[in-house]
Protein backbone atom coordinates (compact mmCIF):
# COMPACT_ATOMS: atom_id res chain seq x y z
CA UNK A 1 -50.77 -14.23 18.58
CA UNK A 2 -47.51 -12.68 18.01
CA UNK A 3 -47.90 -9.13 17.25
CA UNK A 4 -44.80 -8.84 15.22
CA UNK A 5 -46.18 -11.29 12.50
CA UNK A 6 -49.27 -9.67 12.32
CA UNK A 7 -47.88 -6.38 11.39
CA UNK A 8 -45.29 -8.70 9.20
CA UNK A 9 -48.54 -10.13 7.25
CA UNK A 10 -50.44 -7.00 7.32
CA UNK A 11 -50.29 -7.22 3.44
CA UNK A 12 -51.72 -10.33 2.97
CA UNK A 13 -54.97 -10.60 0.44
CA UNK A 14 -55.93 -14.28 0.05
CA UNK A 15 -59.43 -12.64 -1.00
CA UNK A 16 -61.07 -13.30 2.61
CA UNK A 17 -60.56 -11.82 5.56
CA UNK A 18 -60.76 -14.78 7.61
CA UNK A 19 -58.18 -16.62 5.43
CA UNK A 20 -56.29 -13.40 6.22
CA UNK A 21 -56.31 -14.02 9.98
CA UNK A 22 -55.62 -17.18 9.79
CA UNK A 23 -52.75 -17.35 7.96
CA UNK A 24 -51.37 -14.87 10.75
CA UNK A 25 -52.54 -17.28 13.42
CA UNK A 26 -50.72 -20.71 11.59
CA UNK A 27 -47.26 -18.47 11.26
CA UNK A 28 -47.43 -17.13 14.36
CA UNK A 29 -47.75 -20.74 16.29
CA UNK A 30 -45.20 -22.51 13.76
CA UNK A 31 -42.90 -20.14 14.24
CA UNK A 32 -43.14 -20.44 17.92
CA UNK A 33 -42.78 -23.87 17.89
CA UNK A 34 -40.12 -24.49 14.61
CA UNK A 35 -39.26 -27.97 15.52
CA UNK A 36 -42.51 -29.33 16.05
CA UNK A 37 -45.10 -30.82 14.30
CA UNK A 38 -48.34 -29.35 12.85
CA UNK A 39 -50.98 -30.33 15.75
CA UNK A 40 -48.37 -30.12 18.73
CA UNK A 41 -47.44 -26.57 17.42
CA UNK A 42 -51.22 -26.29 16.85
CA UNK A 43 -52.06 -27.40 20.35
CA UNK A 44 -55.03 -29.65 19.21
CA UNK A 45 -55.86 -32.14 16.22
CA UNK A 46 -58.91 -29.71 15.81
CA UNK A 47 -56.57 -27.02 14.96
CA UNK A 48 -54.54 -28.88 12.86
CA UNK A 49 -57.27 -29.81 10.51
CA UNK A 50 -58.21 -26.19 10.44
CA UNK A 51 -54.93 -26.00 8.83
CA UNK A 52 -54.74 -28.34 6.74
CA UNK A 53 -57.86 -27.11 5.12
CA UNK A 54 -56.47 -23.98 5.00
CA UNK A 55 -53.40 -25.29 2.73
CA UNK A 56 -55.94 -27.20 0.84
CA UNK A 57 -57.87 -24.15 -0.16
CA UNK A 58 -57.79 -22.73 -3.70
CA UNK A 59 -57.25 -19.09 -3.00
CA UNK A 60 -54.20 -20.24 -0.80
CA UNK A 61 -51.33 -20.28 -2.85
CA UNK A 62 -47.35 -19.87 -1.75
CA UNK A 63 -47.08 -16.88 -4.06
CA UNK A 64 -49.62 -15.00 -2.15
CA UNK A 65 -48.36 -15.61 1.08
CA UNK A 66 -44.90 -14.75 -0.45
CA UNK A 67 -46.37 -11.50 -1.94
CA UNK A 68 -47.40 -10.43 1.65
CA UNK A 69 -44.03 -10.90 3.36
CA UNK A 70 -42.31 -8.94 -0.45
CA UNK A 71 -44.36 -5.92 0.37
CA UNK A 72 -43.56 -6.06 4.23
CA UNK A 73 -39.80 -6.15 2.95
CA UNK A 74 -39.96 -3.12 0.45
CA UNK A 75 -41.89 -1.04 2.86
CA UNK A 76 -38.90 -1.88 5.40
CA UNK A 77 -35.99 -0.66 2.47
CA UNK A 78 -34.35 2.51 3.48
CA UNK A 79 -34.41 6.06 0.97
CA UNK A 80 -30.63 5.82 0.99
CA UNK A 81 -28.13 3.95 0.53
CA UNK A 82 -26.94 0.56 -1.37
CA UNK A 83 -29.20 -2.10 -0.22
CA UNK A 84 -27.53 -5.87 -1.64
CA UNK A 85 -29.91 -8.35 -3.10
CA UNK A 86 -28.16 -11.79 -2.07
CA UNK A 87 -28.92 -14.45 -4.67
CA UNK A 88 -28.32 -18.09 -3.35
CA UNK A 89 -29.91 -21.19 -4.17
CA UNK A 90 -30.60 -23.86 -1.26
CA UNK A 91 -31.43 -27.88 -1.61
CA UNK A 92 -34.07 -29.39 0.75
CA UNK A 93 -33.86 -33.17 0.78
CA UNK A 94 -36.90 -35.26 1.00
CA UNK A 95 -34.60 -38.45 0.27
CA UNK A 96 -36.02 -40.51 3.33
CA UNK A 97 -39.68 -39.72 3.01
CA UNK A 98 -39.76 -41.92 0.21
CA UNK A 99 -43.72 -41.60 -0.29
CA UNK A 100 -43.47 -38.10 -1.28
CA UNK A 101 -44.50 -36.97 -4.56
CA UNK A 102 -43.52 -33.99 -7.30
CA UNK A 103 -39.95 -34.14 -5.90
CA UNK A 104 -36.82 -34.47 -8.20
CA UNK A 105 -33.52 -35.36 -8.08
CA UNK A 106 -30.41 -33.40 -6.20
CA UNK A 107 -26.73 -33.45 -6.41
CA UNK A 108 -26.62 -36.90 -6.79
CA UNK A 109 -29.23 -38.84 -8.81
CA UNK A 110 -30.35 -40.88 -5.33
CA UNK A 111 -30.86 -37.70 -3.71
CA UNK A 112 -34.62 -36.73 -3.83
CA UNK A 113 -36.24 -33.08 -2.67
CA UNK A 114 -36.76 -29.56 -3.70
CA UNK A 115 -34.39 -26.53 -4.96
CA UNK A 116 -35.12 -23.08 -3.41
CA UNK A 117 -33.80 -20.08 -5.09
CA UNK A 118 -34.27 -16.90 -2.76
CA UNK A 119 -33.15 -13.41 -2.96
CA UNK A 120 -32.59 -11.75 0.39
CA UNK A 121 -32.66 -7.98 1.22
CA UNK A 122 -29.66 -6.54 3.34
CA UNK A 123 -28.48 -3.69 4.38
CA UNK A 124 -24.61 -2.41 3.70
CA UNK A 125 -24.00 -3.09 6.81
CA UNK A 126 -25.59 -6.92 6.38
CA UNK A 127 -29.06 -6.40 8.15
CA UNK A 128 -31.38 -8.54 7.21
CA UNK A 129 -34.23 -6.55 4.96
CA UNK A 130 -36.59 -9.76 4.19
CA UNK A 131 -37.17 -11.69 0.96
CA UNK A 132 -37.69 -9.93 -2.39
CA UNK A 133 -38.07 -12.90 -4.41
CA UNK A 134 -38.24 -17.13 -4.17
CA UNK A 135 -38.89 -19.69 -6.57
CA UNK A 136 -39.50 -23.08 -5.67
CA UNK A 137 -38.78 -26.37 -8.26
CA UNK A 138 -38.27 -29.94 -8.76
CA UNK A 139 -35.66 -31.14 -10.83
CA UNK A 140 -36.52 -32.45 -14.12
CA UNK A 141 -34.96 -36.08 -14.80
CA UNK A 142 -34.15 -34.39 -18.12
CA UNK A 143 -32.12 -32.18 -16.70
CA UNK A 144 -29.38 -33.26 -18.96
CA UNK A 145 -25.78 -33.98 -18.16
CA UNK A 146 -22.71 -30.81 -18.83
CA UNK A 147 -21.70 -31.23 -22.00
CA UNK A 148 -25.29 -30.92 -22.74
CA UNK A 149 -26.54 -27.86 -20.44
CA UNK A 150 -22.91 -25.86 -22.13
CA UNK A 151 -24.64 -26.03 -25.71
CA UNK A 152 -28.49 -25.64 -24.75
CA UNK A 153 -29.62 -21.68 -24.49
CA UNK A 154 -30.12 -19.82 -21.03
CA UNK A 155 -33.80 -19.59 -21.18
CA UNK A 156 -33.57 -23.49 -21.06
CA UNK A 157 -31.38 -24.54 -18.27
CA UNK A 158 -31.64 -23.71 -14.72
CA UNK A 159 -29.08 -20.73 -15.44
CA UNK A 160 -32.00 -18.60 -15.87
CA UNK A 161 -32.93 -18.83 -12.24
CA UNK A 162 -30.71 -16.11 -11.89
CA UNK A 163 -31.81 -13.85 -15.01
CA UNK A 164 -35.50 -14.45 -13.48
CA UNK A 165 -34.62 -13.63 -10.07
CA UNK A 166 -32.69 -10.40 -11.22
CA UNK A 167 -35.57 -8.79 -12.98
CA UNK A 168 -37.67 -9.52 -9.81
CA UNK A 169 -35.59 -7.77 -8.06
CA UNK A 170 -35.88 -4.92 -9.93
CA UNK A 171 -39.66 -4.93 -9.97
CA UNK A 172 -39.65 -5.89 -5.96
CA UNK A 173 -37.74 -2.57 -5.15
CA UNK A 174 -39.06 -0.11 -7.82
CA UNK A 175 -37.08 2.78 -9.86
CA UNK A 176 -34.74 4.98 -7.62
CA UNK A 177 -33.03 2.65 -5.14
CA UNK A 178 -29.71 2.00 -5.41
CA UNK A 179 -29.14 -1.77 -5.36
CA UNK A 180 -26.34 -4.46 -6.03
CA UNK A 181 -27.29 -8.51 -6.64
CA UNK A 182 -24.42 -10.21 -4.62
CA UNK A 183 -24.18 -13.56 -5.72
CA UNK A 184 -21.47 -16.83 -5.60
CA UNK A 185 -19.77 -18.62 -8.41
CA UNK A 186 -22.35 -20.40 -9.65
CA UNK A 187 -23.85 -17.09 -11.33
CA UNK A 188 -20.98 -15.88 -13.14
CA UNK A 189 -23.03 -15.95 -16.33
CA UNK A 190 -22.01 -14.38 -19.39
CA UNK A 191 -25.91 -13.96 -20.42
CA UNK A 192 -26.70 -12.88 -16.48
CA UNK A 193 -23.68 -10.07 -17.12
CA UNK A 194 -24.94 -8.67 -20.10
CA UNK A 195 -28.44 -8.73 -19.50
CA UNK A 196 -30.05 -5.75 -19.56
CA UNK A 197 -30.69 -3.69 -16.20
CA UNK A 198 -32.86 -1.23 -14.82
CA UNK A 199 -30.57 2.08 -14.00
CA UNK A 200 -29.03 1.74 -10.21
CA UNK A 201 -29.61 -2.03 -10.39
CA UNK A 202 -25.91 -3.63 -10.62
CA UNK A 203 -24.33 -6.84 -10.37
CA UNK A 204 -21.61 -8.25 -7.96
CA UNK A 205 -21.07 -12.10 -8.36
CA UNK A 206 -17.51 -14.30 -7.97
CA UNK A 207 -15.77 -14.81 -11.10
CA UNK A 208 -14.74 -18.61 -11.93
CA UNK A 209 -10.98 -18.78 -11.97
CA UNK A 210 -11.00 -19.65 -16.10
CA UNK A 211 -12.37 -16.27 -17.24
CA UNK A 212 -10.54 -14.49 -19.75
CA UNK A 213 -9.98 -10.80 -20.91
CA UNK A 214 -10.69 -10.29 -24.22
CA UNK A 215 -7.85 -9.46 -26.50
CA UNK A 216 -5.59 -11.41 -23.79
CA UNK A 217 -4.15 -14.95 -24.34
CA UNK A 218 -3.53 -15.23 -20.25
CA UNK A 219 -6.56 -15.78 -17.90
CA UNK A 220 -8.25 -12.62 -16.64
CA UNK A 221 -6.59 -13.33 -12.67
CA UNK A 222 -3.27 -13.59 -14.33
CA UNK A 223 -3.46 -10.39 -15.84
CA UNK A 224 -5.07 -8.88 -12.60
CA UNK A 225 -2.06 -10.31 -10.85
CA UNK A 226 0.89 -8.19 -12.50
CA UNK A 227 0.33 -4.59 -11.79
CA UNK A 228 1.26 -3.03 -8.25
CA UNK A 229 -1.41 -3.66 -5.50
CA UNK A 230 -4.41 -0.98 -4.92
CA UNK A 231 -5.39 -1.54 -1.32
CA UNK A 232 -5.18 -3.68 1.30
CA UNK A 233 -7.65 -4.85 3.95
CA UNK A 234 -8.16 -7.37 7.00
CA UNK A 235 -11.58 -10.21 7.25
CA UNK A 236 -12.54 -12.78 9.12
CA UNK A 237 -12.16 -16.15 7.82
CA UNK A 238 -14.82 -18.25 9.52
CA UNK A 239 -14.10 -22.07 10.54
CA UNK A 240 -14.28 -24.81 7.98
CA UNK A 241 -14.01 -28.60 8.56
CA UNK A 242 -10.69 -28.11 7.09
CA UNK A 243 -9.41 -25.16 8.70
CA UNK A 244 -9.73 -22.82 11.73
CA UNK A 245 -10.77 -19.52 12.14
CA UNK A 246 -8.15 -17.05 11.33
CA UNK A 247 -7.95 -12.91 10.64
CA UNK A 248 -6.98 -13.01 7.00
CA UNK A 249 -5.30 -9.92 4.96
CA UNK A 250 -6.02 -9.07 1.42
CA UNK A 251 -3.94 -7.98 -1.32
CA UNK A 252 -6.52 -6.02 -3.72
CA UNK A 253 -5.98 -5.18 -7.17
CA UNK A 254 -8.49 -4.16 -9.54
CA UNK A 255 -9.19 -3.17 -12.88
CA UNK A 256 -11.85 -1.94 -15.91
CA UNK A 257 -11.75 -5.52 -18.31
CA UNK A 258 -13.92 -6.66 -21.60
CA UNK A 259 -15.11 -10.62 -20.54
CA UNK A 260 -14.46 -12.53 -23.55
CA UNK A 261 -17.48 -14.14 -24.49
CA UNK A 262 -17.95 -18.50 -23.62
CA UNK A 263 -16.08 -20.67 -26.63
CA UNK A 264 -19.63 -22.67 -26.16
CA UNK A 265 -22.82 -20.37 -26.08
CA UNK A 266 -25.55 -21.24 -28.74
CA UNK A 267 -25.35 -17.62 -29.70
CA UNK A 268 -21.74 -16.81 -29.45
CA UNK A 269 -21.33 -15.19 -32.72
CA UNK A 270 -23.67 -12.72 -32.26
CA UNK A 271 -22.14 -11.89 -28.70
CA UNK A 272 -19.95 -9.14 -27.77
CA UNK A 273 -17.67 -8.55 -24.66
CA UNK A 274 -18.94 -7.69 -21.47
CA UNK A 275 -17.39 -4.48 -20.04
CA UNK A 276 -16.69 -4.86 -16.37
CA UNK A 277 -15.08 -4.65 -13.30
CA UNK A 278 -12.92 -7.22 -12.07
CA UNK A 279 -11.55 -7.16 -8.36
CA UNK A 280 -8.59 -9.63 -7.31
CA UNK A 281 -8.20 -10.40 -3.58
CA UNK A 282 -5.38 -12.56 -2.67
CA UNK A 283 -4.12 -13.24 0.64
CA UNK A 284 -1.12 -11.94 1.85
CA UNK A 285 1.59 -14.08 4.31
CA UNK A 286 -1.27 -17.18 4.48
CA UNK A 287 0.39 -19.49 7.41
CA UNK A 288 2.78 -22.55 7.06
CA UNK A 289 1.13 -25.37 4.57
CA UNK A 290 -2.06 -23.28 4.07
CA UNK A 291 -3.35 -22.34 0.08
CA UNK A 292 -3.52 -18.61 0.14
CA UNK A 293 -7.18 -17.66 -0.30
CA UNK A 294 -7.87 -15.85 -4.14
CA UNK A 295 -11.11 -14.38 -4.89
CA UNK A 296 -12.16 -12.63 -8.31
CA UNK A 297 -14.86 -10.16 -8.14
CA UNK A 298 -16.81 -9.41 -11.56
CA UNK A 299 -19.06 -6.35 -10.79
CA UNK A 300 -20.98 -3.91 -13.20
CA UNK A 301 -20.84 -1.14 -10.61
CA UNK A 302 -18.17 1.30 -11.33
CA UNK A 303 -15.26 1.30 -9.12
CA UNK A 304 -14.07 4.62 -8.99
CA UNK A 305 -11.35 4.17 -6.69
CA UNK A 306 -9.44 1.91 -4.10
CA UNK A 307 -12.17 2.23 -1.38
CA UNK A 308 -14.84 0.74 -4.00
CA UNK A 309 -13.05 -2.04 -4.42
CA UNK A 310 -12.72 -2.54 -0.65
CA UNK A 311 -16.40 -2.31 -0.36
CA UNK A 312 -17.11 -4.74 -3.19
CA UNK A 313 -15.07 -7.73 -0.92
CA UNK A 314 -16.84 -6.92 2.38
CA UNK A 315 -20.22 -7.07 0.77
């Protein structure tokens, strides 16, 4: 059995010992064996019913196996230091296993399989740290078209995936760490912004291009865009299917903003801007024919100088 997921699951409680070992004994061979299937990883069809009654058992559940691996992660977070909580959300398609049950639909309605949100542990530095938090879910055939999802409240639209996963995050890594939740376009929340935080937990996600400052009839990277540059630094651009690699330099300009509130939120009236920080990266002398890459950065971590805001892009 390999020793370094047995010390991984060394947290594990599925209320018997010898469920204990052999959870430790299924992960060890699957993950030895990652493309094959349950009795050849297994090496027998005796083994592989062993297993199967082991998923079929009631005190086997995905949250306590999960809850294993969370405290393995925590125990692995360092004293110091910012550690970043990545948020992402991934789609597993079942579409050609058309017998399969409880799934729901994906991007497009013919799509079938499951959505897995996950919030991975990093270092600064981007070493991995482990899990501290996953939710697993079908789409419901209700889920309701955009129009719809704009007017309907947080708490009732798959929005709050990333409300949920931001207070587990707080209780996964307990009071006195300092941590940022790094997260893509598709949380730039208002609600997720202002909701309320734990002190040293912050938030780092991409702004959509159509935010606006309050007060301020221009959009928020317009307004970014006029005042003389703060910093500049050099990334990697990794290969797309519609462009190469290429060393790209960054134009950064940042500033202390109040985030208008959405013109459609079921509680606008009673909202107030969001005071944050808002980071503008634009690319300087992109080559012949190519857009210039532009990011905006909304972040509820004070930036107390240039060399924040640097650090905000590179995580």
């Amino acid at each position: 059995m390999n020793t370094a997921i047995q010390h991984e699951l060394r947290f594990a409680d599925l209320g018997d010992r010898r469920l204990d070992g052999r959870l430790a004994q299924l992960v060890s061979a699957l993950a030895d064996h990652p493309n094959a299937s349950v009795p050849q990883a297994l090496g027998s069809w005796a083994a592989a019913k062993a297993a199967y009654r082991f998923w079929d058992n009631d005190r086997v559940t995905p949250a306590a196996i999960r809850d294993a691996h969370r405290q393995a992660t925590r125990a692995r977070l360092p004293d110091t230091g910012v550690v970043l909580a990545l948020q992402d959300t991934t789609a597993l398609s079942f579409t050609h296993h058309p017998a399969t049950r409880g799934l729901g639909h994906l991007t497009h309605r013919t799509s079938r399989g499951l959505l897995v949100h996950s919030v991975l542990a990093v270092t600064a530095d981007g070493v991995p740290l482990g899990l501290l938090h996953q939710h697993v879910w079908a789409r419901d055939r209700r889920h309701g078209g955009r129009r719809t999802r704009a007017r309907r409240a947080t708490a009732a639209k798959e929005s709050q995936r990333w409300l949920t996963a931001l207070q587990a995050t707080a209780a996964a890594v307990g009071p006195g760490r300092t941590v940022v939740a790094v997260a893509d376009r598709e949380a730039d929340c208002f609600d997720l912004l202002a909701a309320p935080r734990p002190a040293g937990l912050d938030l780092l996600v991409r702004g959509r291009p159509r935010r606006r400052w309050h007060g301020e009839p221009r959009l928020l990277g317009a307004v970014l865009a006029a005042p003389p540059a703060a910093a500049e630094m050099t990334v990697p651009l990794a290969r797309a299917d519609d462009r190469p690699a290429r060393m790209v330099t960054l134009v950064l300009r940042y500033a202390q903003v109040g985030l208008e509130r959405p013109s459609v939120h079921p509680r606008r009236r009673a909202l107030v801007p969001q005071p944050v920080w808002a980071v503008l990266a634009q690319e300087r002398d992109a080559p012949a024919g190519v857009p210039p890459l532009s990011w905006l950065l909304l972040t509820t971590r004070p930036l107390a100088g240039p060399a924040d805001a640097v650090a905000a892009v590179r995580w």
